[in-house]
PDB file of N, CA and C in Angstrom:
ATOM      1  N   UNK A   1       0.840  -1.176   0.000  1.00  0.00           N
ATOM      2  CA  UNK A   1       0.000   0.000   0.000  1.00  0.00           C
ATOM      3  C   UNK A   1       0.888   1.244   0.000  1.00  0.00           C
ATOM      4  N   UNK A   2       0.412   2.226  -0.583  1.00  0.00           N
ATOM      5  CA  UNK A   2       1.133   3.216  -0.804  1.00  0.00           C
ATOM      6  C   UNK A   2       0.526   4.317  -0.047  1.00  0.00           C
ATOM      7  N   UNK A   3       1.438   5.726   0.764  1.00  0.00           N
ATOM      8  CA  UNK A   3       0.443   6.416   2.016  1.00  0.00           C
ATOM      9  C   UNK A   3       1.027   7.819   1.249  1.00  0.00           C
ATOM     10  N   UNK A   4       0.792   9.016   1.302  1.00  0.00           N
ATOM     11  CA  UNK A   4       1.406  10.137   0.694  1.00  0.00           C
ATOM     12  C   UNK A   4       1.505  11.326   1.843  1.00  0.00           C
ATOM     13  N   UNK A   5       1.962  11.992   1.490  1.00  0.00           N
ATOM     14  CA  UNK A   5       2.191  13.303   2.397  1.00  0.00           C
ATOM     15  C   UNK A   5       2.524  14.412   1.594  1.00  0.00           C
ATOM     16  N   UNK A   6       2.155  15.409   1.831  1.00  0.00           N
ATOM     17  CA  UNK A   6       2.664  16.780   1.090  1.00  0.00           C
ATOM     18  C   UNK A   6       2.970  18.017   2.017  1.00  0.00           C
ATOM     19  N   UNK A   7       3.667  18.252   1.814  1.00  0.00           N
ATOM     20  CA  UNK A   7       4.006  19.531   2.265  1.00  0.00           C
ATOM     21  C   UNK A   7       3.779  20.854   1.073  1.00  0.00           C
ATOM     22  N   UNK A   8       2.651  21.739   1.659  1.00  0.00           N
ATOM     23  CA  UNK A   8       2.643  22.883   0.437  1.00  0.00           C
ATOM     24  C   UNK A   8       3.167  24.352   0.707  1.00  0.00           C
ATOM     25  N   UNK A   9       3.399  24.906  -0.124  1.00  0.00           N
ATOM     26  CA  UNK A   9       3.974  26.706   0.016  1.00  0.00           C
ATOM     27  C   UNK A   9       5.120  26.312   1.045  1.00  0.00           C
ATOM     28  N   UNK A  10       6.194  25.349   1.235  1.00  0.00           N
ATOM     29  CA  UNK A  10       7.214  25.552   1.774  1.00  0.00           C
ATOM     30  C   UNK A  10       7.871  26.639   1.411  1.00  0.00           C
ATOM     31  N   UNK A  11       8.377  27.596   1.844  1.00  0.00           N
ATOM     32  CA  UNK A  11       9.160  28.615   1.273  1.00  0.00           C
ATOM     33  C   UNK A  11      10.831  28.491   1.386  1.00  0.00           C
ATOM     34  N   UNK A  12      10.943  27.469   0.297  1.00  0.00           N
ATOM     35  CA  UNK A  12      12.323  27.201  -0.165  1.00  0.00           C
ATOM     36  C   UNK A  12      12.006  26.744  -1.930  1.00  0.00           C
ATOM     37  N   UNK A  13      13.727  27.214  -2.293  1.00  0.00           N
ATOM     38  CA  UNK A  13      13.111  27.242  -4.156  1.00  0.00           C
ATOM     39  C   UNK A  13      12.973  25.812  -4.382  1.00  0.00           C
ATOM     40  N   UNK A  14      12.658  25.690  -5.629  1.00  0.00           N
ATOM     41  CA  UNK A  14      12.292  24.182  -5.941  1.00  0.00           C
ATOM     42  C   UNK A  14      13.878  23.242  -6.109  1.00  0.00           C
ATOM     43  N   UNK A  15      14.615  24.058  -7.036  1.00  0.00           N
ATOM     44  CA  UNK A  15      16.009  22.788  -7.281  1.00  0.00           C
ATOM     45  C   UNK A  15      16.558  22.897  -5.771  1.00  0.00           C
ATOM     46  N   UNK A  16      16.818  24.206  -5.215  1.00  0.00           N
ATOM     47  CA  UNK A  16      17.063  23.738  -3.857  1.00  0.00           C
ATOM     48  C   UNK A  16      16.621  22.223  -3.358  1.00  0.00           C
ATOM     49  N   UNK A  17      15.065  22.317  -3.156  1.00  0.00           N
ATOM     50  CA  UNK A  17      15.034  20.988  -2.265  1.00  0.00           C
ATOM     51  C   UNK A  17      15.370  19.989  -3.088  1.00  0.00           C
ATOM     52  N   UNK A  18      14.431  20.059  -4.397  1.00  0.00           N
ATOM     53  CA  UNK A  18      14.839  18.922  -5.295  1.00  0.00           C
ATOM     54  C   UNK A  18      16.320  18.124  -4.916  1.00  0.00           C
ATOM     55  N   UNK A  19      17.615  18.935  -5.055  1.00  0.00           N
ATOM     56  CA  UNK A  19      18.985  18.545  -4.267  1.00  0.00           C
ATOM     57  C   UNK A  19      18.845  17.831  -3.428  1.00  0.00           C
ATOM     58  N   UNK A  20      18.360  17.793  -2.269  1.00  0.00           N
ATOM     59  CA  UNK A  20      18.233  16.767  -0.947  1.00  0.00           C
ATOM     60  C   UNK A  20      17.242  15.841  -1.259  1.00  0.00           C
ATOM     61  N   UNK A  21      15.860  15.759  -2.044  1.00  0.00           N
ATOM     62  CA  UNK A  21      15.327  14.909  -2.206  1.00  0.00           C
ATOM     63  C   UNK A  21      15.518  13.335  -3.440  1.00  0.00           C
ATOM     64  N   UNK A  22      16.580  14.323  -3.703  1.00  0.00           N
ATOM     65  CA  UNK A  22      17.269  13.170  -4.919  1.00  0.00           C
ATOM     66  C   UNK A  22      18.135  12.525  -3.828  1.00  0.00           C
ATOM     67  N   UNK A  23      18.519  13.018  -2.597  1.00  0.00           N
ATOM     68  CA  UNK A  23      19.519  12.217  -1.813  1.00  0.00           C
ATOM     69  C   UNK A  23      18.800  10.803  -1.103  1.00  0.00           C
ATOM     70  N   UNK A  24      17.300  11.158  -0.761  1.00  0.00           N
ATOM     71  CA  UNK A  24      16.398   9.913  -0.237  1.00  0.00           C
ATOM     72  C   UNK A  24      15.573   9.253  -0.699  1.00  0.00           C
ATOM     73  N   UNK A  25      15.490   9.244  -2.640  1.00  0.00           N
ATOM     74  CA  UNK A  25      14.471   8.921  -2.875  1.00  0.00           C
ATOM     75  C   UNK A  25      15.108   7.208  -3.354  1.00  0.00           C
ATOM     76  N   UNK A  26      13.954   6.429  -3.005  1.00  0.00           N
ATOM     77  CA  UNK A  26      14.476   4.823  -2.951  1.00  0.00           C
ATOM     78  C   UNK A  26      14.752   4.337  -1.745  1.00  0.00           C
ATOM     79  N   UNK A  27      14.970   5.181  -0.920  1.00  0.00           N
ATOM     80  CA  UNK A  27      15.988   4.650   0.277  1.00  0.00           C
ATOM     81  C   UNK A  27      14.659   4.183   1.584  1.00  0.00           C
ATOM     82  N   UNK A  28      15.174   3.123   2.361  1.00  0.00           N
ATOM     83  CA  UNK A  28      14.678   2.866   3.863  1.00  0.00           C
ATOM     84  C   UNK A  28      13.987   4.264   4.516  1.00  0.00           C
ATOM     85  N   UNK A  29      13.049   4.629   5.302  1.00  0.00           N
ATOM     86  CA  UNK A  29      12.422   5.563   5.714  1.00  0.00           C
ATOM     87  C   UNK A  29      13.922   5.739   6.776  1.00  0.00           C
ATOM     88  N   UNK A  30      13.766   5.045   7.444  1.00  0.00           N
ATOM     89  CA  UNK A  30      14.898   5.472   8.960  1.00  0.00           C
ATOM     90  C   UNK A  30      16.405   5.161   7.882  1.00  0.00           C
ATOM     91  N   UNK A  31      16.392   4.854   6.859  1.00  0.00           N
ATOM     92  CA  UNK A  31      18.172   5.416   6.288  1.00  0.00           C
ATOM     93  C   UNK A  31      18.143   6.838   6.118  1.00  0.00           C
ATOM     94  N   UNK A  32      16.615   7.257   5.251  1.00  0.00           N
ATOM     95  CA  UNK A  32      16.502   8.099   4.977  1.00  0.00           C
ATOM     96  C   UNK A  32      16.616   9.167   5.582  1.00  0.00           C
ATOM     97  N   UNK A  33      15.993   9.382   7.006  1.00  0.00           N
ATOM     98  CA  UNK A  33      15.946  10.237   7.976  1.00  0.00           C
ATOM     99  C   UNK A  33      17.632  10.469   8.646  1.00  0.00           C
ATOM    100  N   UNK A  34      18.081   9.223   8.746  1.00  0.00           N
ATOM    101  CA  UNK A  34      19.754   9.592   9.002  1.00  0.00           C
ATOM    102  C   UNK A  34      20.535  10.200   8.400  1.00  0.00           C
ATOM    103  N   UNK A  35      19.958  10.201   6.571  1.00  0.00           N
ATOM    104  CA  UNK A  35      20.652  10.713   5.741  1.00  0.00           C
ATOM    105  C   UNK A  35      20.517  12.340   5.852  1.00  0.00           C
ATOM    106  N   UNK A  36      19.191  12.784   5.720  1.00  0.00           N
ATOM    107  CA  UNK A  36      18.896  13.865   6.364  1.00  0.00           C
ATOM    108  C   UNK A  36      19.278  14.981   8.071  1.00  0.00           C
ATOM    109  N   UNK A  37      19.137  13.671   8.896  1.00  0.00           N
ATOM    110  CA  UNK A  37      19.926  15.006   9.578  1.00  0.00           C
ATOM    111  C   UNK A  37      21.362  15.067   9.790  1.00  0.00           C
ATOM    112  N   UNK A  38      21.852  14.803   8.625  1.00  0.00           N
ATOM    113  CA  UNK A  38      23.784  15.106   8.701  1.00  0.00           C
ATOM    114  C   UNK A  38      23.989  15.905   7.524  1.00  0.00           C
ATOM    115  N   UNK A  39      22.809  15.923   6.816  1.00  0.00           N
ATOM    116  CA  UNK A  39      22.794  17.097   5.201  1.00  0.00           C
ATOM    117  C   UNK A  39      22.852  18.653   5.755  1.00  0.00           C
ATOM    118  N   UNK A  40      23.525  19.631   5.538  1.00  0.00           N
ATOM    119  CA  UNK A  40      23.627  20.761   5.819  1.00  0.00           C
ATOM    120  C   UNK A  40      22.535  21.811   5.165  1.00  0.00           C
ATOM    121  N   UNK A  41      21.842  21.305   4.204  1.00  0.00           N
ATOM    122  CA  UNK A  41      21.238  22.073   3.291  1.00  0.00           C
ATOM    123  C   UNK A  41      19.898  22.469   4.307  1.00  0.00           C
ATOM    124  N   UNK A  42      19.209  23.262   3.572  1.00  0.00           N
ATOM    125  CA  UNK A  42      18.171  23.920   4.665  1.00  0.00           C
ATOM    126  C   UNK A  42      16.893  23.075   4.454  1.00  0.00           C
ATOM    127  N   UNK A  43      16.939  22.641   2.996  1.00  0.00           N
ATOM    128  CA  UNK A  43      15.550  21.729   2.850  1.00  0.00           C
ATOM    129  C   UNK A  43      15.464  20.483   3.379  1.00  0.00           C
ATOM    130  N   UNK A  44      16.516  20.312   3.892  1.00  0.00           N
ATOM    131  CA  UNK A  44      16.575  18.591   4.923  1.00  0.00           C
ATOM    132  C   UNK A  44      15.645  18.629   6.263  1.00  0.00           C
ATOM    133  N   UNK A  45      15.281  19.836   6.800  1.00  0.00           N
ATOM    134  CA  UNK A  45      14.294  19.748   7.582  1.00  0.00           C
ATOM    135  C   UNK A  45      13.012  19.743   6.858  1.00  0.00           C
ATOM    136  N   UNK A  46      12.801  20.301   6.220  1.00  0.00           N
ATOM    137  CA  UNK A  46      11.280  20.142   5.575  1.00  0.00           C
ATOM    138  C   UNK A  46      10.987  18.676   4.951  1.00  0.00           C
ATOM    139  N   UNK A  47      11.994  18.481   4.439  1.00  0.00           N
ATOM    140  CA  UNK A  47      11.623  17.135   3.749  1.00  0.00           C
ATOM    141  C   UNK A  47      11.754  16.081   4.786  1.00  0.00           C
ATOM    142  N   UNK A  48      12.645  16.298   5.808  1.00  0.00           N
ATOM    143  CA  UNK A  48      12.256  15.140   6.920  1.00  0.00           C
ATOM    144  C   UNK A  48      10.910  15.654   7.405  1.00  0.00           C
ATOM    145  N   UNK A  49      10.542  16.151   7.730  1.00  0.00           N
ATOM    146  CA  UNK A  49       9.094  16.176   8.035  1.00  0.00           C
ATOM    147  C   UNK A  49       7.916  16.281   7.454  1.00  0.00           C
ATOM    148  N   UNK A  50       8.200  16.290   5.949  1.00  0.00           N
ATOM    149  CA  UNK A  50       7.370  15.441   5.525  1.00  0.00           C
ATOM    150  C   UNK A  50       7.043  13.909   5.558  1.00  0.00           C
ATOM    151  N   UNK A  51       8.488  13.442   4.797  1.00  0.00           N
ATOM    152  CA  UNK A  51       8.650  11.971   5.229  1.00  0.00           C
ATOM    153  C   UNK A  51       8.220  11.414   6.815  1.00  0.00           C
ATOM    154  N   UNK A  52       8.403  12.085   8.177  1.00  0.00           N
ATOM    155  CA  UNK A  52       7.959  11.375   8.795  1.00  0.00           C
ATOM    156  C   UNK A  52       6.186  11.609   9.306  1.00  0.00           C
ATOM    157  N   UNK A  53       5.941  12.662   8.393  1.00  0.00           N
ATOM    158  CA  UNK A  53       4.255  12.720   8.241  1.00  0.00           C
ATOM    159  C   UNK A  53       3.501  11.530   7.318  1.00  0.00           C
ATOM    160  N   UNK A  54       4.555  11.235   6.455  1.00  0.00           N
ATOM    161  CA  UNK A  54       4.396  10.268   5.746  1.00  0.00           C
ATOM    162  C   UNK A  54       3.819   8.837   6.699  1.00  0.00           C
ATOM    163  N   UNK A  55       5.204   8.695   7.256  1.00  0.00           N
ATOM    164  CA  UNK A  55       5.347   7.401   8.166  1.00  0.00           C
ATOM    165  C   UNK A  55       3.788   7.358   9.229  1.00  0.00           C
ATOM    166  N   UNK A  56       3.874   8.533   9.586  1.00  0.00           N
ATOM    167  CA  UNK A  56       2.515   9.062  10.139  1.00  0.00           C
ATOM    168  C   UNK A  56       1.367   8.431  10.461  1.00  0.00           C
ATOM    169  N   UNK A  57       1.004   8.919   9.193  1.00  0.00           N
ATOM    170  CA  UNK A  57      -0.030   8.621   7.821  1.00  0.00           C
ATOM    171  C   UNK A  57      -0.101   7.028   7.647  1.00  0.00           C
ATOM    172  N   UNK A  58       0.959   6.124   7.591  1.00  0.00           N
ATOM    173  CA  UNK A  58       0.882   4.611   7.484  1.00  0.00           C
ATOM    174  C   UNK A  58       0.691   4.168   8.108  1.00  0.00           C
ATOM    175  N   UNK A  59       1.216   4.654   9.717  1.00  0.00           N
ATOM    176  CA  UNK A  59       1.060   3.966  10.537  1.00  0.00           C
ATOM    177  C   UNK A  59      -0.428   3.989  11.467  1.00  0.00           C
ATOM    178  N   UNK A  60      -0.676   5.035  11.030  1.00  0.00           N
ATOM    179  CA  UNK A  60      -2.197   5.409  11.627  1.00  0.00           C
ATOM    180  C   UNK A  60      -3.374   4.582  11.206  1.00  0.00           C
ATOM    181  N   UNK A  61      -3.388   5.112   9.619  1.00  0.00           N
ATOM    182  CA  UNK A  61      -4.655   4.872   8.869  1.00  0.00           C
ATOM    183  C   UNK A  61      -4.510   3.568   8.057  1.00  0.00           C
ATOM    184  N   UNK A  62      -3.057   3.109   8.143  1.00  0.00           N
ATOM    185  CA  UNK A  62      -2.809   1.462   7.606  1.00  0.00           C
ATOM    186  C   UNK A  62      -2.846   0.137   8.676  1.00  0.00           C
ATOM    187  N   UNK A  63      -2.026   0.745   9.728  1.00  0.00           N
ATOM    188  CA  UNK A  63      -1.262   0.334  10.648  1.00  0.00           C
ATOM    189  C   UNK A  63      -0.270  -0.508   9.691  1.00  0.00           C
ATOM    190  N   UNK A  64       0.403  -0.001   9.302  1.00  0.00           N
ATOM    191  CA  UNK A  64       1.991  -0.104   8.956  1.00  0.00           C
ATOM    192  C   UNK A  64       2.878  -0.560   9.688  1.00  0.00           C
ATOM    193  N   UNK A  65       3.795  -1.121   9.469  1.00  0.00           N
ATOM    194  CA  UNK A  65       5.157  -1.457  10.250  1.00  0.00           C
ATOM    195  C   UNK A  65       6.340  -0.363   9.697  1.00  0.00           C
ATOM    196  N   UNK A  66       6.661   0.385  10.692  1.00  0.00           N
ATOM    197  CA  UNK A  66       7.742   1.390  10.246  1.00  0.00           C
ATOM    198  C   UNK A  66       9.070   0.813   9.509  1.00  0.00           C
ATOM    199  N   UNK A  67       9.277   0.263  10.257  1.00  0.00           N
ATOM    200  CA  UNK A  67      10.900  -0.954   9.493  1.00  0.00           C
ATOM    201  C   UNK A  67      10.494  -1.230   8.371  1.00  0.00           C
ATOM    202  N   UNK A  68       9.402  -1.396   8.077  1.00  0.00           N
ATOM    203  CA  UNK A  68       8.989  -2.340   6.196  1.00  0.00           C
ATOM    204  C   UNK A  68       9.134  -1.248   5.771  1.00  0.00           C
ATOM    205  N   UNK A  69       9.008   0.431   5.604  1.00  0.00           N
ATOM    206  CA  UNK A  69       8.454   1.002   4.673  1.00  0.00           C
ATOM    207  C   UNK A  69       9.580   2.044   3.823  1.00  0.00           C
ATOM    208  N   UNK A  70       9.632   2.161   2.822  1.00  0.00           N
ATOM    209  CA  UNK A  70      10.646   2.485   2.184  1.00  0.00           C
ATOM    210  C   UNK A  70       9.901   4.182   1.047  1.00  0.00           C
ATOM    211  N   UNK A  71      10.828   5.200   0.839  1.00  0.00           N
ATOM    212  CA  UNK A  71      10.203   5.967   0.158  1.00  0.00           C
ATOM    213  C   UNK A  71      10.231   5.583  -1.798  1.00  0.00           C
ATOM    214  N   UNK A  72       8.849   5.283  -1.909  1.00  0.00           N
ATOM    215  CA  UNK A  72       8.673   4.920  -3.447  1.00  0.00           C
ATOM    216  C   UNK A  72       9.288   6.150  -4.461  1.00  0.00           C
ATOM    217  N   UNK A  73       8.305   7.533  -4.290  1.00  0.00           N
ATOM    218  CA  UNK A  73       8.072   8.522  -4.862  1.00  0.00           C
ATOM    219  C   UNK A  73       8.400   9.811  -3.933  1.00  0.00           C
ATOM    220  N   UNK A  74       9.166  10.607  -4.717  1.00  0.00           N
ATOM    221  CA  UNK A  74       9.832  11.802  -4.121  1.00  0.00           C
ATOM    222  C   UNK A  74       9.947  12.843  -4.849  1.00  0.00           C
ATOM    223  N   UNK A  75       8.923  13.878  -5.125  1.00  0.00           N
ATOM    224  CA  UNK A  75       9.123  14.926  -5.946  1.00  0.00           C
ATOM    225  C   UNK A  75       9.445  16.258  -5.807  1.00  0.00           C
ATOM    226  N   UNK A  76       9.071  17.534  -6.005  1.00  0.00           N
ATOM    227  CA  UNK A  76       9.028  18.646  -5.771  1.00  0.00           C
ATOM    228  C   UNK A  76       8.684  19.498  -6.830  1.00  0.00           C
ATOM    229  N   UNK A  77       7.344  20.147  -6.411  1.00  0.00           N
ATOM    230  CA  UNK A  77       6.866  20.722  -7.664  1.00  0.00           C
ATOM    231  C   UNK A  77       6.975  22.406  -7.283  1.00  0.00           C
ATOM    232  N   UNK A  78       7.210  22.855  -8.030  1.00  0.00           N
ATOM    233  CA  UNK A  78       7.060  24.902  -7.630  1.00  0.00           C
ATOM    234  C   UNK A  78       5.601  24.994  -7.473  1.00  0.00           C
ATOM    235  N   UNK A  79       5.229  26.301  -6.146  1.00  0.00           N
ATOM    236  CA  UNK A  79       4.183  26.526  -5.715  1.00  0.00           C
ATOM    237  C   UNK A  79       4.408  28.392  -5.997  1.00  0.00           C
ATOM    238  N   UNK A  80       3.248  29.012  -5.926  1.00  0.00           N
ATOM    239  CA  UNK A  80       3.433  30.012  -6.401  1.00  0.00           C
ATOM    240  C   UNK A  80       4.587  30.964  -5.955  1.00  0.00           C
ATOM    241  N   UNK A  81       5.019  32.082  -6.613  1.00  0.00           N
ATOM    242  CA  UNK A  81       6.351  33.121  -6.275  1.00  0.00           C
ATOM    243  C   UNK A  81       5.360  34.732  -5.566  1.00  0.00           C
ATOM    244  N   UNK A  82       6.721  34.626  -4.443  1.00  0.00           N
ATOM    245  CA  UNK A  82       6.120  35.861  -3.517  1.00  0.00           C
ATOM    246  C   UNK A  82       6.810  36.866  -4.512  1.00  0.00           C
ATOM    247  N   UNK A  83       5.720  37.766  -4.533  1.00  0.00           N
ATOM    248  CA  UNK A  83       6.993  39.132  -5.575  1.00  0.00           C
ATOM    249  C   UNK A  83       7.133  40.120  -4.895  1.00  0.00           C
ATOM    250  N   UNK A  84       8.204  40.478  -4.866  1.00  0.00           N
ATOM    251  CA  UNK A  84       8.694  42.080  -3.829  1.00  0.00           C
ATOM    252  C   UNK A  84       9.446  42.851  -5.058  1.00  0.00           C
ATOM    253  N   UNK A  85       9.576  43.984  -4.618  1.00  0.00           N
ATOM    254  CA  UNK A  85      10.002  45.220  -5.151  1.00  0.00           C
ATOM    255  C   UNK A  85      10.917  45.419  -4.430  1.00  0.00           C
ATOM    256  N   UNK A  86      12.221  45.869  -4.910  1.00  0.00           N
ATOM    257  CA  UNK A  86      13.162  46.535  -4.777  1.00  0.00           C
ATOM    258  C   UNK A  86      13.772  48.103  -5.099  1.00  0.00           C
ATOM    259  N   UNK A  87      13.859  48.818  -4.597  1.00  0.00           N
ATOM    260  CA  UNK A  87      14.189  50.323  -5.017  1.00  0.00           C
ATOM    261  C   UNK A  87      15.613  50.350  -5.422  1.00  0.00           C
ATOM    262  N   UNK A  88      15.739  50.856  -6.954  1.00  0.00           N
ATOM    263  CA  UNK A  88      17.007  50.634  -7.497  1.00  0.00           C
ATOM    264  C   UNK A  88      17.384  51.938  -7.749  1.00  0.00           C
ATOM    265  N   UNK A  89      18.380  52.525  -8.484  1.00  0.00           N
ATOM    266  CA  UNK A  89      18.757  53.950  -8.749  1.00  0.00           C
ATOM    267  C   UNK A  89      18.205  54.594 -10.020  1.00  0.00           C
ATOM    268  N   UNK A  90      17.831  55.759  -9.797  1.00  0.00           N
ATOM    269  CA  UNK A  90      17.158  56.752 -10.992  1.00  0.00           C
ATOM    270  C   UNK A  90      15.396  55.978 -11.084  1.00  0.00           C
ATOM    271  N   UNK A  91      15.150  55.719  -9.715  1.00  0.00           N
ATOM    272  CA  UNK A  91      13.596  55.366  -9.324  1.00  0.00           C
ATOM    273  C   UNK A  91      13.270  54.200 -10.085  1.00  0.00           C
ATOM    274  N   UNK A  92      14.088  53.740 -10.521  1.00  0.00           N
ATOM    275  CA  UNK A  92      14.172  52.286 -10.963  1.00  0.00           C
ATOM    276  C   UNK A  92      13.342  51.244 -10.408  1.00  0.00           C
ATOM    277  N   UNK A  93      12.633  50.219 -10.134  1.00  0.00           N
ATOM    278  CA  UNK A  93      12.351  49.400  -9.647  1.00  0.00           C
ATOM    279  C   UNK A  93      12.440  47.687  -9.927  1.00  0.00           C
ATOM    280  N   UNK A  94      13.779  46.856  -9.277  1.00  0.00           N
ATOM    281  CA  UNK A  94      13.655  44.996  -9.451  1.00  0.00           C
ATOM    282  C   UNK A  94      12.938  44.632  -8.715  1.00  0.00           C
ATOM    283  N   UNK A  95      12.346  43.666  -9.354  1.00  0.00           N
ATOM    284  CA  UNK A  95      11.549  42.505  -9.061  1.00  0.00           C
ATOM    285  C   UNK A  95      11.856  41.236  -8.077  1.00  0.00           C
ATOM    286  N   UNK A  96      11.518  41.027  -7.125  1.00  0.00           N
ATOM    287  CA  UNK A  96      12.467  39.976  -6.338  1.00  0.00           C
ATOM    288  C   UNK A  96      11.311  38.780  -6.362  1.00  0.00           C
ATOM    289  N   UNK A  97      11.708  37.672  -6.550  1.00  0.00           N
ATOM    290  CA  UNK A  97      10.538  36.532  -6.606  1.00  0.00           C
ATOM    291  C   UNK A  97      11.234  35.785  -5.217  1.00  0.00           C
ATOM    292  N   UNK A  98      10.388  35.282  -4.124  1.00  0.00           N
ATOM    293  CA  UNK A  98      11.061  34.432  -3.361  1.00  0.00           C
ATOM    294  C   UNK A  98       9.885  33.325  -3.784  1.00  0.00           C
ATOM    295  N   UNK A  99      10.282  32.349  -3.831  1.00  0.00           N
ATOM    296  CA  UNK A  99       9.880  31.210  -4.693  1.00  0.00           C
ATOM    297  C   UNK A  99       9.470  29.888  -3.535  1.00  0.00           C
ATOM    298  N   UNK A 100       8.218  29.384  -3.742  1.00  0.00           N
ATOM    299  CA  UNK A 100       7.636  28.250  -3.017  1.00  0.00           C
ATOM    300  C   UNK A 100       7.604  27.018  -3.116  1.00  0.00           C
ATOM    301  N   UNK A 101       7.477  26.108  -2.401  1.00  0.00           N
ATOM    302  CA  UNK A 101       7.561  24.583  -3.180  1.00  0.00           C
ATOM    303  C   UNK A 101       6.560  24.158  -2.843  1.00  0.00           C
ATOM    304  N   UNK A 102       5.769  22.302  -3.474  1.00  0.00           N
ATOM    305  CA  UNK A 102       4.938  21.730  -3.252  1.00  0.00           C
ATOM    306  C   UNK A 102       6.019  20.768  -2.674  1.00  0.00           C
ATOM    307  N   UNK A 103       6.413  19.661  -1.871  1.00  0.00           N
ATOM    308  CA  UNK A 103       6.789  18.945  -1.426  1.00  0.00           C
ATOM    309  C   UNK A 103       6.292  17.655  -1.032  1.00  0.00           C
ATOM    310  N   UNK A 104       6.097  16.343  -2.123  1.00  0.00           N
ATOM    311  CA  UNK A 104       5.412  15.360  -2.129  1.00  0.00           C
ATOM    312  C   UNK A 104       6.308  13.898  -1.862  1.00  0.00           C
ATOM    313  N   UNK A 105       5.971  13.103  -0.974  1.00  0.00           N
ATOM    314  CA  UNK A 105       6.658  12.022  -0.415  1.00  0.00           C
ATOM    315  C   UNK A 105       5.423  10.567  -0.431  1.00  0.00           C
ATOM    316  N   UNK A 106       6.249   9.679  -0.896  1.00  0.00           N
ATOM    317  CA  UNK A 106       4.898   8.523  -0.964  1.00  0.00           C
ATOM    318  C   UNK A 106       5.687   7.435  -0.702  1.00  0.00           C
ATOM    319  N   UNK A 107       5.238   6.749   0.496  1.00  0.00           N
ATOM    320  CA  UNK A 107       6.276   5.742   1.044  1.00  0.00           C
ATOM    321  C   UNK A 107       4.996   4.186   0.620  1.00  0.00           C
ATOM    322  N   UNK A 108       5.870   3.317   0.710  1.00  0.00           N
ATOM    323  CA  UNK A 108       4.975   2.108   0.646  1.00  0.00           C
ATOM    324  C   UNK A 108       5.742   0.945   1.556  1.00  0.00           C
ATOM    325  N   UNK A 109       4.992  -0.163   1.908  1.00  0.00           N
ATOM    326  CA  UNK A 109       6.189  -1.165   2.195  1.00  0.00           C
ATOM    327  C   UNK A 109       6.024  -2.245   1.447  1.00  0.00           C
ATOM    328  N   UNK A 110       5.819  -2.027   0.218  1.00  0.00           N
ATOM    329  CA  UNK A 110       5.926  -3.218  -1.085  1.00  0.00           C
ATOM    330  C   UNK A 110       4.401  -4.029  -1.012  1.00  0.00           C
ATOM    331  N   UNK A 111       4.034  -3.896  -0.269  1.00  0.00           N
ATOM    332  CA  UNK A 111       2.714  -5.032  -0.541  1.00  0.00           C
ATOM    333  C   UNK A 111       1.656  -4.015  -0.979  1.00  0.00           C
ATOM    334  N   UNK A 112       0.683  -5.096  -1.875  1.00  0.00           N
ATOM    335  CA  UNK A 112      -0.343  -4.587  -2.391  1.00  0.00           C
ATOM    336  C   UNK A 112      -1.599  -4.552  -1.371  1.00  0.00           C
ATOM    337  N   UNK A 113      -2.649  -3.798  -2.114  1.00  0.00           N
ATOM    338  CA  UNK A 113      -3.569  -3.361  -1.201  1.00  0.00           C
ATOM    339  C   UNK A 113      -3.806  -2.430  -0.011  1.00  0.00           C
TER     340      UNK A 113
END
């Protein structure tokens, strides 16, 4: 069975996390989580907590065994851009986008149904 979790409007850019989520995708839930908190990057907290909302989620509404469950699917999709203004010279005005993510995790532990 397969359980999902999302995290939305994280406010970190998308290849940012994408980077750390290419580091856990395939992997053991608890490799995964080890792998994560020794990553320096900033999206290793968000994405561990998705993943263990994930685990969550299985263990609640499946009753899952945590040890079986492994992450299948690991994506990161862009969620909308905050836009700010910047005051530049000769009344100029840049555009600053700080940029959002969708953050999607889908763990299974191989069996059907």
């Amino acid at each position: 069975m397969e359980v999902k979790a999302v995290a939305r409007y994280v406010r970190l850019s998308p290849p940012k996390v994408r980077r750390v989520v290419d580091l856990v995708r395939g992997k053991s839930v608890d490799e995964a989580l080890a792998i994560l908190q020794f990553t320096p990057q900033r999206g290793a907290k968000a994405v561990a907590k998705v993943i263990k909302s994930a685990v969550a989620n299985a263990e609640h509404n499946h009753n899952a065994v945590r040890n079986e469950l492994f992450i299948v699917r690991a994506y990161v999709d862009q969620g909308p851009s905050l836009k700010r203004w910047r005051p530049r010279a000769y009344g100029r005005a840049n555009l600053i986008k700080h940029r959002t993510s969708h953050i999607t995790i889908v763990v299974s532990d191989g069996k059907g149904g």
